[in-house]
C-alpha atoms as a PDB file:
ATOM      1  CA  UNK A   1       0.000   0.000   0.000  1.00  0.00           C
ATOM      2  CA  UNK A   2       1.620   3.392  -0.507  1.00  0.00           C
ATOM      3  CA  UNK A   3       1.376   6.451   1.341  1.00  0.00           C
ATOM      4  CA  UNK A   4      -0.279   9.929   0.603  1.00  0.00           C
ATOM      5  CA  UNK A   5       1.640  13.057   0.476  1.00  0.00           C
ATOM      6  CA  UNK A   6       0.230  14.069   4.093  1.00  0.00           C
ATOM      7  CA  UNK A   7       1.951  10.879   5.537  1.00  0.00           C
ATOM      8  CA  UNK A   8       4.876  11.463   3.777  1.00  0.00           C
ATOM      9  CA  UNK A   9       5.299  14.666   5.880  1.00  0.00           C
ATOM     10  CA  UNK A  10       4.295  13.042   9.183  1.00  0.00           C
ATOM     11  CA  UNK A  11       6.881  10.266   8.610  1.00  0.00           C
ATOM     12  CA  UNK A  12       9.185  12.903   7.688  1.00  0.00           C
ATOM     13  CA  UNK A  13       8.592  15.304  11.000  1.00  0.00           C
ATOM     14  CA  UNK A  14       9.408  11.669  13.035  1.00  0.00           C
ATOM     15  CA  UNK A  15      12.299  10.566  11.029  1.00  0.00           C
ATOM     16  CA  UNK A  16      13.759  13.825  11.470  1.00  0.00           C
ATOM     17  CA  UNK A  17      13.145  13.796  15.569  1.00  0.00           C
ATOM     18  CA  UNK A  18      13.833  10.420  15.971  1.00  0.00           C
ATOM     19  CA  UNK A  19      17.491  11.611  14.288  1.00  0.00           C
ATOM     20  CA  UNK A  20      17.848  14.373  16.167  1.00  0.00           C
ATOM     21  CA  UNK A  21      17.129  12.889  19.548  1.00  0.00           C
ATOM     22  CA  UNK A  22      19.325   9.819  18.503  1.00  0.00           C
ATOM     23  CA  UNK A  23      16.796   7.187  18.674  1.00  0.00           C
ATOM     24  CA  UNK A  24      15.998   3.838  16.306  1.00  0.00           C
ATOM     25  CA  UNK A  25      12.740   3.466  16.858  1.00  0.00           C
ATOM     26  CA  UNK A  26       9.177   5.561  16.806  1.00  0.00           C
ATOM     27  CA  UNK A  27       8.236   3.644  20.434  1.00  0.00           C
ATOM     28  CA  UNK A  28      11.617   5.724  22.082  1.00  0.00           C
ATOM     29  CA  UNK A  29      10.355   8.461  20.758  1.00  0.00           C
ATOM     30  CA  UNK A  30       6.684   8.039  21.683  1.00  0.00           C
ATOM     31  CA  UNK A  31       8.317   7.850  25.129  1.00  0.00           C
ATOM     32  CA  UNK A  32      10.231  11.088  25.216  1.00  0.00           C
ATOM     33  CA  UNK A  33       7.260  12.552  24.254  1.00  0.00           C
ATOM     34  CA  UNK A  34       4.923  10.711  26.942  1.00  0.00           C
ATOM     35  CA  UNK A  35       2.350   9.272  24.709  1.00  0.00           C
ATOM     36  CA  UNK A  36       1.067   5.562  23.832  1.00  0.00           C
ATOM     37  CA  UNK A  37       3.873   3.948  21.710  1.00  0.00           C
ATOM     38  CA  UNK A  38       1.444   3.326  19.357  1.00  0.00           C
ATOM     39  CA  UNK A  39       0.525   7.521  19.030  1.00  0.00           C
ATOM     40  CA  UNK A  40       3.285   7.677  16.003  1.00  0.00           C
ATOM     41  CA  UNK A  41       1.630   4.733  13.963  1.00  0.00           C
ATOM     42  CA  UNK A  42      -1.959   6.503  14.512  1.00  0.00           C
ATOM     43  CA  UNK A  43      -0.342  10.183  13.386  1.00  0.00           C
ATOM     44  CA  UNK A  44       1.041   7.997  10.270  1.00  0.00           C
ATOM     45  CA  UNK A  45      -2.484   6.477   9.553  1.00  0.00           C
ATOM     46  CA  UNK A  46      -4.074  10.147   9.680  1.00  0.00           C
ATOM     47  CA  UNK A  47      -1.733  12.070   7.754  1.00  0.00           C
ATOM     48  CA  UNK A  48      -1.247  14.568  10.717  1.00  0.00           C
ATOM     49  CA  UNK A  49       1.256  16.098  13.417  1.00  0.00           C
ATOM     50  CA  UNK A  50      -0.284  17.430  16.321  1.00  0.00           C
ATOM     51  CA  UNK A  51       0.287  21.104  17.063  1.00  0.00           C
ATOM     52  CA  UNK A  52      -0.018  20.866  20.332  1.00  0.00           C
ATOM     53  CA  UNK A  53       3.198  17.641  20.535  1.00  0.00           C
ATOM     54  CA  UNK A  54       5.428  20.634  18.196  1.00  0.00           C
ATOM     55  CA  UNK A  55       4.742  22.953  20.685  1.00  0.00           C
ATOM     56  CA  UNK A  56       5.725  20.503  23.522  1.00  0.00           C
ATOM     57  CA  UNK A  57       8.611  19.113  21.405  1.00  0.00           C
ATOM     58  CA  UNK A  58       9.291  23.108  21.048  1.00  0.00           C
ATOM     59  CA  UNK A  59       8.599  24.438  24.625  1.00  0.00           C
ATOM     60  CA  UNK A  60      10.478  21.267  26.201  1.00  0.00           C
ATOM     61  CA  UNK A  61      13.231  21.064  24.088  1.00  0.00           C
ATOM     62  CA  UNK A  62      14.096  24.563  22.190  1.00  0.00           C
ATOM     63  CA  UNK A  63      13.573  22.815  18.690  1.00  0.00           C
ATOM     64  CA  UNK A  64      11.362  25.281  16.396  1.00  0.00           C
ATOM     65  CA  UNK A  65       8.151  24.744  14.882  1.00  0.00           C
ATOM     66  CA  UNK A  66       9.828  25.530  11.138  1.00  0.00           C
ATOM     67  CA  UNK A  67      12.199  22.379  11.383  1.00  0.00           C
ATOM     68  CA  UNK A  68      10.312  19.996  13.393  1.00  0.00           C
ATOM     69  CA  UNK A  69       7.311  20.397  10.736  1.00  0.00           C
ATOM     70  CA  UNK A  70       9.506  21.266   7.452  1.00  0.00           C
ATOM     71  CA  UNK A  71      12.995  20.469   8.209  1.00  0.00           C
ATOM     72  CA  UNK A  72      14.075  24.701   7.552  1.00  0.00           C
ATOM     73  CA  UNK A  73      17.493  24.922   9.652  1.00  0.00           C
ATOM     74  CA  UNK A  74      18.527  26.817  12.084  1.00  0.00           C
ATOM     75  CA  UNK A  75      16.814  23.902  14.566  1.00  0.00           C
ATOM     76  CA  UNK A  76      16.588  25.351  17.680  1.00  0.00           C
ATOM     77  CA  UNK A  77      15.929  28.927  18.914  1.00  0.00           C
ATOM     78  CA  UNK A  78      19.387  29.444  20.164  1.00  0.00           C
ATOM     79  CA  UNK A  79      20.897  29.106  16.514  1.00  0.00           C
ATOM     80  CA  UNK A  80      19.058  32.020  15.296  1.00  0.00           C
ATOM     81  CA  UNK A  81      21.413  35.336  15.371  1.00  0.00           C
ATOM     82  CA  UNK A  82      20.295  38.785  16.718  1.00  0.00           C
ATOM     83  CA  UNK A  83      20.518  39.687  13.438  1.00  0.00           C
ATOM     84  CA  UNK A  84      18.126  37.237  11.983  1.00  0.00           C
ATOM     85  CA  UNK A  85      15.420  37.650  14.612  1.00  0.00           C
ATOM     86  CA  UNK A  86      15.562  41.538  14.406  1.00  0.00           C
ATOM     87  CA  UNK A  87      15.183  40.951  10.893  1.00  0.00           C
ATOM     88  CA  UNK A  88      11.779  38.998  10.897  1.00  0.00           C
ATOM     89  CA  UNK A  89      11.212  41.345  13.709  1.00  0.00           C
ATOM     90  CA  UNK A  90      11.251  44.771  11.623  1.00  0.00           C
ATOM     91  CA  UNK A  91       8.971  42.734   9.138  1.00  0.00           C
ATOM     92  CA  UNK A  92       6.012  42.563  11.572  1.00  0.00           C
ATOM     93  CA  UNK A  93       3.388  44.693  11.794  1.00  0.00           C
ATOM     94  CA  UNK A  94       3.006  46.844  15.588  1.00  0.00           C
ATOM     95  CA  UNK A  95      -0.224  44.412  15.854  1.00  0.00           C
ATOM     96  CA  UNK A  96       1.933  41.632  15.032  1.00  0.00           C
ATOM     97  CA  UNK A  97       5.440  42.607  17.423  1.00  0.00           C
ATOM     98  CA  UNK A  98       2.124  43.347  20.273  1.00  0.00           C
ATOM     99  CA  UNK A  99       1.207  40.007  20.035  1.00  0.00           C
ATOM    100  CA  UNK A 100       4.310  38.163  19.817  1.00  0.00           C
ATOM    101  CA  UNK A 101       5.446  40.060  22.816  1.00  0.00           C
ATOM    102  CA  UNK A 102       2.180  39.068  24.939  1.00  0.00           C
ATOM    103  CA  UNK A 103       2.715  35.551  23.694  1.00  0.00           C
ATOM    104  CA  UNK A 104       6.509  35.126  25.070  1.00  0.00           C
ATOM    105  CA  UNK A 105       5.241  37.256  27.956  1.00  0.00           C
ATOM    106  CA  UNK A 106       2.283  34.444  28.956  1.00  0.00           C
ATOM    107  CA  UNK A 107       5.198  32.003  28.204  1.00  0.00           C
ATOM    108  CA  UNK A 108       7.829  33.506  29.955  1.00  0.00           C
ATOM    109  CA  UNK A 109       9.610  32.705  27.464  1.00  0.00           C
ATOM    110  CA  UNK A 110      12.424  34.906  26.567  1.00  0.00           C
ATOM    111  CA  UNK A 111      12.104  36.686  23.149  1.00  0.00           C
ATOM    112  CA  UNK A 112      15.740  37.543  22.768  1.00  0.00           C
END
């Protein structure tokens, strides 16, 4: 049986954390991540990476949402510059820098 383009990506987002964590198999990872060990073999099935297991993966661990869905380097927040982030920075909107701010604020989660 062969797999649709939406399980393609799921398979991808594991391969790529089960890599980066240094594990073999899905069930290691399905343990970092405190779910059933069959959780990975159900987000294969659907075609679909929970949000809120990035943002875990991503609050937990530092990786960002860009590479854990997509692979786009740097990985984690500490590899972007002060240049880089000022430069997505100046692209935002006031609305837009507002809400990021309150967001990182609710997280207290450093910006910078």
């Amino acid at each position: 049986m062969s797999t649709t383009p939406e399980q393609q990506k799921v398979l991808s987002i594991l391969h790529r954390l089960i890599n980066h964590f240094g594990f073999a198999t899905f069930s290691e990872l399905a343990d970092l991540l405190e779910v059933g060990r069959n959780y990975p073999a159900m987000w294969i099935e659907r075609g679909s990476f929970p949000f809120k297991i990035a943002t875990q993966i991503q609050q937990q661990h530092g990786l960002r949402l860009d590479w854990i869905y997509h692979g786009i380097e740097p990985v984690t927040i500490q590899d972007i510059s002060n240049d880089d982030f000022l430069r997505v920075l100046n692209t935002l909107t006031p609305q837009q820098r507002i809400l990021l701010f309150s967001i990182a604020t609710h997280l207290k989660t450093p910006v910078f």
